[in-house]
N, C-alpha and C. Protein backbone atom coordinates (compact mmCIF):
# COMPACT_ATOMS: atom_id res chain seq x y z
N UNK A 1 16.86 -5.53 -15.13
CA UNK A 1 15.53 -5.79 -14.62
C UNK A 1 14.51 -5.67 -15.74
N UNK A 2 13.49 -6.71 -15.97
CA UNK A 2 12.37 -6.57 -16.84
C UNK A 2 11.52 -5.23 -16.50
N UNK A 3 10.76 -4.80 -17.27
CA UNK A 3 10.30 -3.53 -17.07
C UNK A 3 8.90 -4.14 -17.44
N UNK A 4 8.02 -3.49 -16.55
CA UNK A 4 6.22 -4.09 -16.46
C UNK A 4 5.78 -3.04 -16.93
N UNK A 5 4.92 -3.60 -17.35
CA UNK A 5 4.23 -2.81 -18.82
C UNK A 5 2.59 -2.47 -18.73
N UNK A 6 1.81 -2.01 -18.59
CA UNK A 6 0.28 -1.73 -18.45
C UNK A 6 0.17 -1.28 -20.02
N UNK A 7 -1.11 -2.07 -20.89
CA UNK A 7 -1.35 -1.72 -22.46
C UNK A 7 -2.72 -1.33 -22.04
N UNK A 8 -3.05 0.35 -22.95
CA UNK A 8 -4.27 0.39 -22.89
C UNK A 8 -4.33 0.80 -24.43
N UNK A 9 -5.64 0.30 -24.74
CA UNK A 9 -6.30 0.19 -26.06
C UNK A 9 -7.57 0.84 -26.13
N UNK A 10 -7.53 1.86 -26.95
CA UNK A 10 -9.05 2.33 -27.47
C UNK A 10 -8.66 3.67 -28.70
N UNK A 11 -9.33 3.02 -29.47
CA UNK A 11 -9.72 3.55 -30.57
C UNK A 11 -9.53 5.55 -30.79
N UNK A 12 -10.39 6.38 -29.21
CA UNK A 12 -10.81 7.41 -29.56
C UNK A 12 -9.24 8.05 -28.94
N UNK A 13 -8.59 8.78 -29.29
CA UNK A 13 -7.38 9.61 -28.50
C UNK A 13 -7.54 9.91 -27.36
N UNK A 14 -8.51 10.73 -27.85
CA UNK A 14 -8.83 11.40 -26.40
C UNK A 14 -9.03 10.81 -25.44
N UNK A 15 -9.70 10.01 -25.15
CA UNK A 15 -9.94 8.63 -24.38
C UNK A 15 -8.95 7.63 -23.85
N UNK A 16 -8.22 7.84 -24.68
CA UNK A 16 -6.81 6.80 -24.62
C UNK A 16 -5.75 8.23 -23.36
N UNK A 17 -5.61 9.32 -24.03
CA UNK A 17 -4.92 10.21 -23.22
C UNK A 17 -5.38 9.98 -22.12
N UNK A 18 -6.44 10.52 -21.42
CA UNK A 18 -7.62 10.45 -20.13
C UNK A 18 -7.02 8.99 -19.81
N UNK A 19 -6.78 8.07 -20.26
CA UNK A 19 -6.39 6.74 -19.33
C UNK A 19 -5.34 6.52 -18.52
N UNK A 20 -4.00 7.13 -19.82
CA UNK A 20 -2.78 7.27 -19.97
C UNK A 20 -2.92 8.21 -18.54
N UNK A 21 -3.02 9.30 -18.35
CA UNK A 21 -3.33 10.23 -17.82
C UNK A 21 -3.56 10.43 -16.14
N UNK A 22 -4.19 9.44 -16.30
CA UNK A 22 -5.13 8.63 -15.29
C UNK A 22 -4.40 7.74 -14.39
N UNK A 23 -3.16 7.25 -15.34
CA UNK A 23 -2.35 5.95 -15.03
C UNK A 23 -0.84 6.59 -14.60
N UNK A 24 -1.08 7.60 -14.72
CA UNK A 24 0.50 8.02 -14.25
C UNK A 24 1.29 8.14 -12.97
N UNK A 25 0.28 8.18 -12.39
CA UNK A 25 1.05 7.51 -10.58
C UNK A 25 1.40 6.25 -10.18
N UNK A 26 1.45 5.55 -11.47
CA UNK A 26 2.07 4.30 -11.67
C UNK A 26 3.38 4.26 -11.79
N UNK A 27 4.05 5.49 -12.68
CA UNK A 27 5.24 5.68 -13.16
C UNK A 27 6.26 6.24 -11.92
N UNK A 28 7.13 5.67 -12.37
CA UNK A 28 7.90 5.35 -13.13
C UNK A 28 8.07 3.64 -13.28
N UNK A 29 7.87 3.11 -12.37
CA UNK A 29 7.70 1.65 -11.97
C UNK A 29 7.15 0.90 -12.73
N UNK A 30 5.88 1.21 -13.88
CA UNK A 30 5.35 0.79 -14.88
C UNK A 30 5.45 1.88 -15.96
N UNK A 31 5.64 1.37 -17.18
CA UNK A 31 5.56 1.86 -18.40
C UNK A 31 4.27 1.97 -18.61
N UNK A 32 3.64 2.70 -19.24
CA UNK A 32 2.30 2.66 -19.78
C UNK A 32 2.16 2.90 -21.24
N UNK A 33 1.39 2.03 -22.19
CA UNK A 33 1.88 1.77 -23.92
C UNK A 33 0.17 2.18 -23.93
N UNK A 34 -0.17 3.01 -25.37
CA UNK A 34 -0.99 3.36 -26.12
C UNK A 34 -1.31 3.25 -26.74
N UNK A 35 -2.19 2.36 -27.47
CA UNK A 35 -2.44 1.71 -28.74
C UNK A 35 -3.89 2.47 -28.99
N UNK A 36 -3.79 1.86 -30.36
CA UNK A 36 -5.40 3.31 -30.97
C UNK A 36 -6.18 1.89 -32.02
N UNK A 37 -5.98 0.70 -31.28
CA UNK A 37 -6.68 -0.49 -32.13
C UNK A 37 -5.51 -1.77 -31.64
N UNK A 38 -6.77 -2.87 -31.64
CA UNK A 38 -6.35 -4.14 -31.10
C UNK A 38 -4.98 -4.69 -31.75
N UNK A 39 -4.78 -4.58 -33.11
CA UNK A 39 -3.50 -4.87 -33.98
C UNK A 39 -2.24 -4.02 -33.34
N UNK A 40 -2.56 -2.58 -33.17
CA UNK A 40 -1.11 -2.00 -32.43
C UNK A 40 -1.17 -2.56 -31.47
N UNK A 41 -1.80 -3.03 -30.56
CA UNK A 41 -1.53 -3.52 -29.23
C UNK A 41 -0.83 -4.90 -29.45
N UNK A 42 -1.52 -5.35 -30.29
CA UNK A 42 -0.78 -6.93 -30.57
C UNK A 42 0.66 -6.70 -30.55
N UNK A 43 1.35 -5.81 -31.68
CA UNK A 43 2.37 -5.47 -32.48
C UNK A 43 3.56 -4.94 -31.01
N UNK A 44 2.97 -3.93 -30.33
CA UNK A 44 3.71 -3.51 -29.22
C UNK A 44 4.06 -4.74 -28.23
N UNK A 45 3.07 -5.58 -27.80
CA UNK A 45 2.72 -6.66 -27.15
C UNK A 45 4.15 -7.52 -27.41
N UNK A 46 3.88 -7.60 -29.00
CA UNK A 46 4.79 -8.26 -29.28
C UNK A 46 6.47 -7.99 -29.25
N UNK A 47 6.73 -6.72 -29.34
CA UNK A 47 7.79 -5.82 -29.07
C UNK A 47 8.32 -6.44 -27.69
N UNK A 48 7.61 -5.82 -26.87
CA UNK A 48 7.73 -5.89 -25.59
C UNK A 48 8.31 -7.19 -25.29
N UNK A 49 7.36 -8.32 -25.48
CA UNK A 49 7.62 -9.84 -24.96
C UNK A 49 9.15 -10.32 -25.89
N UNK A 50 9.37 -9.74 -26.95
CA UNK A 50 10.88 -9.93 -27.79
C UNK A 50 12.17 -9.35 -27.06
N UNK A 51 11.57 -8.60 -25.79
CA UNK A 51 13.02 -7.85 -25.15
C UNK A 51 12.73 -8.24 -23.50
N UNK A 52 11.93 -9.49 -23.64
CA UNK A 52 12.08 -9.76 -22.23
C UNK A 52 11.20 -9.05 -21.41
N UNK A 53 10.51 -7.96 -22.00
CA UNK A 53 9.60 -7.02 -20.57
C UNK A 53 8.05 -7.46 -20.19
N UNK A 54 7.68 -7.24 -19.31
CA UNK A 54 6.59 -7.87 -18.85
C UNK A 54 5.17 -7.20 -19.16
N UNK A 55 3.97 -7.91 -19.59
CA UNK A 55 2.81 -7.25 -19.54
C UNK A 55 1.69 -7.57 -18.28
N UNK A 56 1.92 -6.49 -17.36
CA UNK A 56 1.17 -7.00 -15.96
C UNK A 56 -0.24 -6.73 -16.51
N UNK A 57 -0.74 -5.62 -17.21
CA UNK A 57 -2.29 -5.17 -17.58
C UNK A 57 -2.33 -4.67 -19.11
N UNK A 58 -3.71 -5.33 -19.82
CA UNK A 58 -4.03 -4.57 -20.60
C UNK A 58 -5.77 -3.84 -20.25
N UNK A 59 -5.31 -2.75 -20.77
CA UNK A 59 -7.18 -2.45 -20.61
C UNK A 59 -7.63 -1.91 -21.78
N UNK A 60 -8.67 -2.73 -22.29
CA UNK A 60 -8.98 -2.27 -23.61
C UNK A 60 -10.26 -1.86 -23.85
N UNK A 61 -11.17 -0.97 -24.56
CA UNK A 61 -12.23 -0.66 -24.85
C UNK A 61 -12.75 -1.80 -25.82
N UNK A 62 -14.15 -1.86 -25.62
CA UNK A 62 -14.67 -3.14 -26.45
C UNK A 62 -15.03 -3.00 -27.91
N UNK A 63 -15.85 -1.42 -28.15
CA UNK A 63 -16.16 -1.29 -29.42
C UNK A 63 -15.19 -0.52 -30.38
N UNK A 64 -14.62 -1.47 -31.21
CA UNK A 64 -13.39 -0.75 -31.64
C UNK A 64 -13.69 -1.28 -32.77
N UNK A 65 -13.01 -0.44 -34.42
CA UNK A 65 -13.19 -1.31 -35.68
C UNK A 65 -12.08 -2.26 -35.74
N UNK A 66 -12.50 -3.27 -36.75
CA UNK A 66 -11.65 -4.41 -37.50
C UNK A 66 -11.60 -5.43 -35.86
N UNK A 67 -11.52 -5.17 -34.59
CA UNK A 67 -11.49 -6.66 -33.60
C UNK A 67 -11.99 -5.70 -32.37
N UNK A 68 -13.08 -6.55 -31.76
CA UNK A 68 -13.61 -6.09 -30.59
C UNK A 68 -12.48 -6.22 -29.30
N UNK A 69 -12.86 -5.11 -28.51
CA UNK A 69 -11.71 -5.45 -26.81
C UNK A 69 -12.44 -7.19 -26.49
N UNK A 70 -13.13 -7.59 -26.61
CA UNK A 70 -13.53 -8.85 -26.09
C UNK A 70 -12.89 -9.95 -26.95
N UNK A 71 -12.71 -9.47 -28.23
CA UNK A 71 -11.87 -11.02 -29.01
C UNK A 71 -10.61 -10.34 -28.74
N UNK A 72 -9.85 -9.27 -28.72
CA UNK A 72 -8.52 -9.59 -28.16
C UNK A 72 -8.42 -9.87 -27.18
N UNK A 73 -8.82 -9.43 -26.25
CA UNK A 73 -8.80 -10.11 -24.58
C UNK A 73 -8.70 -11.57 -24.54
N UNK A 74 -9.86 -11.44 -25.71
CA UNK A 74 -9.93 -13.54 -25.86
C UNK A 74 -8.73 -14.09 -26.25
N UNK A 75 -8.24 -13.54 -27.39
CA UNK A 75 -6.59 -13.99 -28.27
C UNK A 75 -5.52 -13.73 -27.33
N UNK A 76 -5.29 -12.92 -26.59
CA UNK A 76 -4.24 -12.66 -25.23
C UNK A 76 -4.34 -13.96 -24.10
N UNK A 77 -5.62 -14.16 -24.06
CA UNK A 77 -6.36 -15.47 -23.07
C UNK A 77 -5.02 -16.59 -23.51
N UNK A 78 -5.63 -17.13 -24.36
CA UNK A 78 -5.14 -18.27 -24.93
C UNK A 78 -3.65 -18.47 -25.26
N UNK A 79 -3.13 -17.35 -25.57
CA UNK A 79 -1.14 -16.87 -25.70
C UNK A 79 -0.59 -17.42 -24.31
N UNK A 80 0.16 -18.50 -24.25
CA UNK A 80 0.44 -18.97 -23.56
C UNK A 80 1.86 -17.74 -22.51
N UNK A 81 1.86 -16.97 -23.44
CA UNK A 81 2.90 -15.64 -22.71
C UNK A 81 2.71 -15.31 -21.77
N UNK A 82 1.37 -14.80 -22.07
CA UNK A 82 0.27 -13.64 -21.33
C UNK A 82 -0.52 -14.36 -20.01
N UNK A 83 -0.01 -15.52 -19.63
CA UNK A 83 -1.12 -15.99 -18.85
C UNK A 83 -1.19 -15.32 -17.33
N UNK A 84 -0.30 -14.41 -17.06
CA UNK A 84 -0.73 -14.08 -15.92
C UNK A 84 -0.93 -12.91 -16.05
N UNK A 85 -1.28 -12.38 -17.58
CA UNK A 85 -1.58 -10.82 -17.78
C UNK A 85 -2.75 -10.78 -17.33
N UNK A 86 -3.31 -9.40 -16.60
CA UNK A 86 -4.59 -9.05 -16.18
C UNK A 86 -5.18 -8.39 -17.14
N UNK A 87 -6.59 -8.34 -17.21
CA UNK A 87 -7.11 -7.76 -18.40
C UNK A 87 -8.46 -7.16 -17.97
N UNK A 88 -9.16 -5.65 -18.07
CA UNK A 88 -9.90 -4.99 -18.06
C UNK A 88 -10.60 -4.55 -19.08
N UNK A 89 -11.54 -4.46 -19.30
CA UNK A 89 -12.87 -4.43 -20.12
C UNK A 89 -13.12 -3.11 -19.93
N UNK A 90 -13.27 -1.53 -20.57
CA UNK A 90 -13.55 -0.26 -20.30
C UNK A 90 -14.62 -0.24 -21.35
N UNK A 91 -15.16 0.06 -21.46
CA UNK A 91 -16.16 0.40 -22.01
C UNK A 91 -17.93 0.77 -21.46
N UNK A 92 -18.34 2.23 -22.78
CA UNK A 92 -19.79 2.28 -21.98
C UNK A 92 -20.96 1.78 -22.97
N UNK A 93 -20.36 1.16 -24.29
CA UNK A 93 -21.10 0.29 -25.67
C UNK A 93 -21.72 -1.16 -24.86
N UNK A 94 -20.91 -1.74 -24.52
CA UNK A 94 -21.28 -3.22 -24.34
C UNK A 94 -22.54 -4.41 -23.81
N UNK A 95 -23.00 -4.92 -24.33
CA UNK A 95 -24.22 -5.51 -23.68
C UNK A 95 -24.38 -6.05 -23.14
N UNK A 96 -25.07 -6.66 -22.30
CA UNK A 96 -25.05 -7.72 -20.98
C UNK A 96 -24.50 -8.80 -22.07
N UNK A 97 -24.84 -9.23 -22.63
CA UNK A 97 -23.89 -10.25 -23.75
C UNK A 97 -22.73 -10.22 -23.96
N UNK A 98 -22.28 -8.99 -24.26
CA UNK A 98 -20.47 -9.02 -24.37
C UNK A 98 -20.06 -8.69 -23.13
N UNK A 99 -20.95 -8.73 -22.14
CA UNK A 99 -20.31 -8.47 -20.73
C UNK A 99 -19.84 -9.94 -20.01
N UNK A 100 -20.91 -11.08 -20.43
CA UNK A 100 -20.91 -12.37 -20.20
C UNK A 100 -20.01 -13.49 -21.26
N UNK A 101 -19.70 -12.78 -22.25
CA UNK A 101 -18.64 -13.69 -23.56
C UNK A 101 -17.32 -13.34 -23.14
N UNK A 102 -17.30 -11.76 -22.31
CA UNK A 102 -16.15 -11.01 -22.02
C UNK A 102 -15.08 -12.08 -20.68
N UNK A 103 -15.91 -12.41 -19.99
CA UNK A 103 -15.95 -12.87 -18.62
C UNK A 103 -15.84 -14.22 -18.97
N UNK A 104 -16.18 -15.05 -20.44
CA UNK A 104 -16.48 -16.50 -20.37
C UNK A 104 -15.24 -16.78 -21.29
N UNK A 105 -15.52 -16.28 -22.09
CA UNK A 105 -13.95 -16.60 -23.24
C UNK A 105 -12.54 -15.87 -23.50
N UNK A 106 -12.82 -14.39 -22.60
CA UNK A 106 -11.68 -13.42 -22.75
C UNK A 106 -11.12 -13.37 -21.37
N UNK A 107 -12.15 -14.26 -19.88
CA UNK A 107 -11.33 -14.62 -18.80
C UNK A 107 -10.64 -12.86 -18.09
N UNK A 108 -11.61 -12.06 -18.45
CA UNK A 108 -11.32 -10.81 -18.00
C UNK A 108 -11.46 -10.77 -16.47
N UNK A 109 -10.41 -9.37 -16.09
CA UNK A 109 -10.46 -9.47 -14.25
C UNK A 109 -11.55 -8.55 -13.58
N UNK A 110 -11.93 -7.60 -14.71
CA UNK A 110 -12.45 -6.38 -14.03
C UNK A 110 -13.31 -5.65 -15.36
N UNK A 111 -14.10 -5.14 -15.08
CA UNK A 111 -14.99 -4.72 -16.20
C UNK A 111 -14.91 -3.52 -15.63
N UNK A 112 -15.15 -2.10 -16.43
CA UNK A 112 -15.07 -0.73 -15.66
C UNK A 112 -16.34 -0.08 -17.19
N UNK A 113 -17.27 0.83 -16.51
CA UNK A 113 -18.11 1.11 -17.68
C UNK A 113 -17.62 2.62 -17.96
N UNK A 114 -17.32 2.77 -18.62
CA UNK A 114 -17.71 4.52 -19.36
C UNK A 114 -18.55 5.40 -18.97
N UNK A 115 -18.89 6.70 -18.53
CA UNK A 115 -17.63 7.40 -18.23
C UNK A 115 -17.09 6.77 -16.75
N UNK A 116 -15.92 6.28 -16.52
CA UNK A 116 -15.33 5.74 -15.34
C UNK A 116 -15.02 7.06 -14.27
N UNK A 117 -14.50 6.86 -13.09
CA UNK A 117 -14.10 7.72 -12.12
C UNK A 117 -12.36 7.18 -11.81
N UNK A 118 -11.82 8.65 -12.04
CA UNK A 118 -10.60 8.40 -11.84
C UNK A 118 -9.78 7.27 -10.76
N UNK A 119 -10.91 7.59 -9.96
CA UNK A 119 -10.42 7.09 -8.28
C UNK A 119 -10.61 5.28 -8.55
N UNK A 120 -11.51 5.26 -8.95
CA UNK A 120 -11.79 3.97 -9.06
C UNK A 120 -10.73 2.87 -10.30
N UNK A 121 -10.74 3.66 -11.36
CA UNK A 121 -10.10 2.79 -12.33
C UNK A 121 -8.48 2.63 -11.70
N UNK A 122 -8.02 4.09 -11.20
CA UNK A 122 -6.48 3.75 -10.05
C UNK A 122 -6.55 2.34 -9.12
N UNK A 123 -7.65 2.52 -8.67
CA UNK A 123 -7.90 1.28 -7.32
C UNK A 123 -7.86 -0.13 -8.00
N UNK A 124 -8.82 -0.23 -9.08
CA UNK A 124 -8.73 -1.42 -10.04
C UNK A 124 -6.85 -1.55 -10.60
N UNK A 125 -6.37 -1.02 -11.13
CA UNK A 125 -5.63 -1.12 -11.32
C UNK A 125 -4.66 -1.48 -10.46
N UNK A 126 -4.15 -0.99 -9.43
CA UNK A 126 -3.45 -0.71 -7.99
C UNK A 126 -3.94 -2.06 -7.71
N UNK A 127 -4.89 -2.85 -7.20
CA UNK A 127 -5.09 -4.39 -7.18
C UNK A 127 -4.64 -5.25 -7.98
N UNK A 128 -4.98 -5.05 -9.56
CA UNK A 128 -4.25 -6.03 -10.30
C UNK A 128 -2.95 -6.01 -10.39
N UNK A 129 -2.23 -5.06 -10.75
CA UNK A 129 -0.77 -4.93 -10.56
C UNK A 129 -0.64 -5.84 -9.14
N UNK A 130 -0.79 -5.42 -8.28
CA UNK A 130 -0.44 -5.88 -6.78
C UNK A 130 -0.32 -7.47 -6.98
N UNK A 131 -1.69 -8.50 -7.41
CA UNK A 131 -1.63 -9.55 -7.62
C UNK A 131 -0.90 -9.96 -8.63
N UNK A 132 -0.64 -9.20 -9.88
CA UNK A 132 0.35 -9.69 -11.04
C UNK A 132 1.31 -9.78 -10.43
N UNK A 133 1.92 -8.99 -9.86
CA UNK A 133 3.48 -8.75 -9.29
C UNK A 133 3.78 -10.32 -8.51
N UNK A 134 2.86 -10.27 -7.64
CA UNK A 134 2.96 -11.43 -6.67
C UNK A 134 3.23 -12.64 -7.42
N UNK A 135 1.87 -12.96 -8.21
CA UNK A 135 1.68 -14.01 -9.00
C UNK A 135 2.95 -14.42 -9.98
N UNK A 136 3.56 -13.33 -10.11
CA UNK A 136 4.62 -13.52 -11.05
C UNK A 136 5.87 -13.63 -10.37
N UNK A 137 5.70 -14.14 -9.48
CA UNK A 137 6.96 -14.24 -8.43
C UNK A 137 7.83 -13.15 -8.74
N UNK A 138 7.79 -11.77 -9.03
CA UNK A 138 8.62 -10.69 -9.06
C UNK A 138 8.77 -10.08 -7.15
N UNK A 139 10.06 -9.39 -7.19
CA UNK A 139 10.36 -9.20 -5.89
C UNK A 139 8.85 -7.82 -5.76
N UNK A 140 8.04 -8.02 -4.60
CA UNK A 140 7.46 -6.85 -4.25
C UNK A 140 7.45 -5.91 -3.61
N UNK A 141 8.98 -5.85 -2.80
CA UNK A 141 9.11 -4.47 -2.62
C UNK A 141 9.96 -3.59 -3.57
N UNK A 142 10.33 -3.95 -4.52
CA UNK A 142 10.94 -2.99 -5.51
C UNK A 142 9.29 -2.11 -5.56
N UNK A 143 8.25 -2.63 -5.85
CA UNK A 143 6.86 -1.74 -6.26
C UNK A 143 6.29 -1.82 -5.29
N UNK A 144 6.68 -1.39 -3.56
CA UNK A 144 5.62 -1.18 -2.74
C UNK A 144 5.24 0.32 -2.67
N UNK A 145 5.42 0.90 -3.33
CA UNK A 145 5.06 2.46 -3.24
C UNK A 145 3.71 2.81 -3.93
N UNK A 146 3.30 1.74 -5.26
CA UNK A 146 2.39 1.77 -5.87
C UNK A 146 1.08 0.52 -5.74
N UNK A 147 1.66 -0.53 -4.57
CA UNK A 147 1.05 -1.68 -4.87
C UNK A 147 -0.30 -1.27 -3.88
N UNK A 148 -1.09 -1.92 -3.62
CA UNK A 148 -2.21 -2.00 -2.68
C UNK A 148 -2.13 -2.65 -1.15
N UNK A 149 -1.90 -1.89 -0.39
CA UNK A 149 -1.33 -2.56 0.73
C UNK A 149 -2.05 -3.51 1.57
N UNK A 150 -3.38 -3.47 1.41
CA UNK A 150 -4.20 -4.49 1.65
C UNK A 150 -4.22 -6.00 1.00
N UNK A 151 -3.91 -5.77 0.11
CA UNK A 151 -3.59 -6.81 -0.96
C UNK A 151 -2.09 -7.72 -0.54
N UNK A 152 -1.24 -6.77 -0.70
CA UNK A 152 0.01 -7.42 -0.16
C UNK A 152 -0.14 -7.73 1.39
N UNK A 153 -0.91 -7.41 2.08
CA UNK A 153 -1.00 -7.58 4.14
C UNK A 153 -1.48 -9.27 3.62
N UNK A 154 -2.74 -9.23 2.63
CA UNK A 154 -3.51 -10.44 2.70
C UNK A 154 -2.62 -11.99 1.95
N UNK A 155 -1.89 -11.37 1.14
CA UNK A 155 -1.21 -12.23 0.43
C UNK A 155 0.48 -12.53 1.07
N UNK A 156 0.54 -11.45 2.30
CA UNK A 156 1.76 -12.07 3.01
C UNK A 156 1.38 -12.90 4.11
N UNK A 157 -0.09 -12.53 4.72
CA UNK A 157 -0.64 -13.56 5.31
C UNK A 157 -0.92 -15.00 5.04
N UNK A 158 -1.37 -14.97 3.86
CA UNK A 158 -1.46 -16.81 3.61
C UNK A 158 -0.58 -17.00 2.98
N UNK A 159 0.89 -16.72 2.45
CA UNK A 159 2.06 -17.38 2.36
C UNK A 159 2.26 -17.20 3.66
N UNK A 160 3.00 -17.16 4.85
CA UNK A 160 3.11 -17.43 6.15
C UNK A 160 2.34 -18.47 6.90
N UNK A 161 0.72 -18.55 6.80
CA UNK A 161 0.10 -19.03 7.57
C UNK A 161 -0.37 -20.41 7.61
């Protein structure tokens, strides 16, 4: 079985732990990968997609050195791999400008600002997974323990209806 993968990216550790952290009632069902800059994420990214495993989410912080979360989001966009990867925007730097380039050229699902609430970034997440899974024609009850059950009620409804 391919193994689904959630990438989060940001620069500060600490920040990155707190995500990681954050994301662990995902597990065992998703892996969760840690990158500390847009290039390790690439590099893992790339790992990953060489052994067959899947990237359902990345969530990346925007102000990072050497490539913003908004031009990788953008470069993931366009990778014809990644197209049904979901992608989140975390950050509390960003300007109504990179909020609107974020959304126009990086085709992001969800924007979350800094400092976030646990409850909420789970829920964001818990939705996208839910629709990746689907979208990716993967079986969804292997991950109904973690998926969003509203999500799957609505999306078993209009395949049926």
């Amino acid at each position: 079985m391919k193994n689904i993968n959630i990438i989060c990216v940001d620069d500060q550790r600490e920040v990155l732990n707190t995500i990681a952290e954050d994301l662990k009632i995902f597990e065992p069902q998703v892996n969760i990968e840690e990158c500390e800059s847009a290039e390790e994420a690439q590099e893992v990214m790339e790992d990953l997609d060489s052994q067959g495993d899947l990237i359902a989410l990345i969530i990346s912080d925007h102000v990072m050195p050497d490539k913003t979360g908004v031009d990788f989001l953008a470069d993931v966009k366009v990778d014809g791999r990644f197209v049904q990867t979901k992608k989140v925007l975390l950050t509390g730097l960003a300007t109504h400008q990179d909020t609107i380039t974020a959304i126009n050229q990086a085709g992001i699902d969800h924007y979350i600002e800094k400092p976030w609430k646990q409850a909420d970034l789970q829920k964001t997440v818990r939705e996208l997974l839910t629709h990746y899974i689907f979208n990716a024609g993967l079986d969804y009850q292997k991950y109904l323990e973690i998926l969003d059950k509203d999500v799957v009620f609505s999306r078993l409804q209009n395949s049926t209806g």
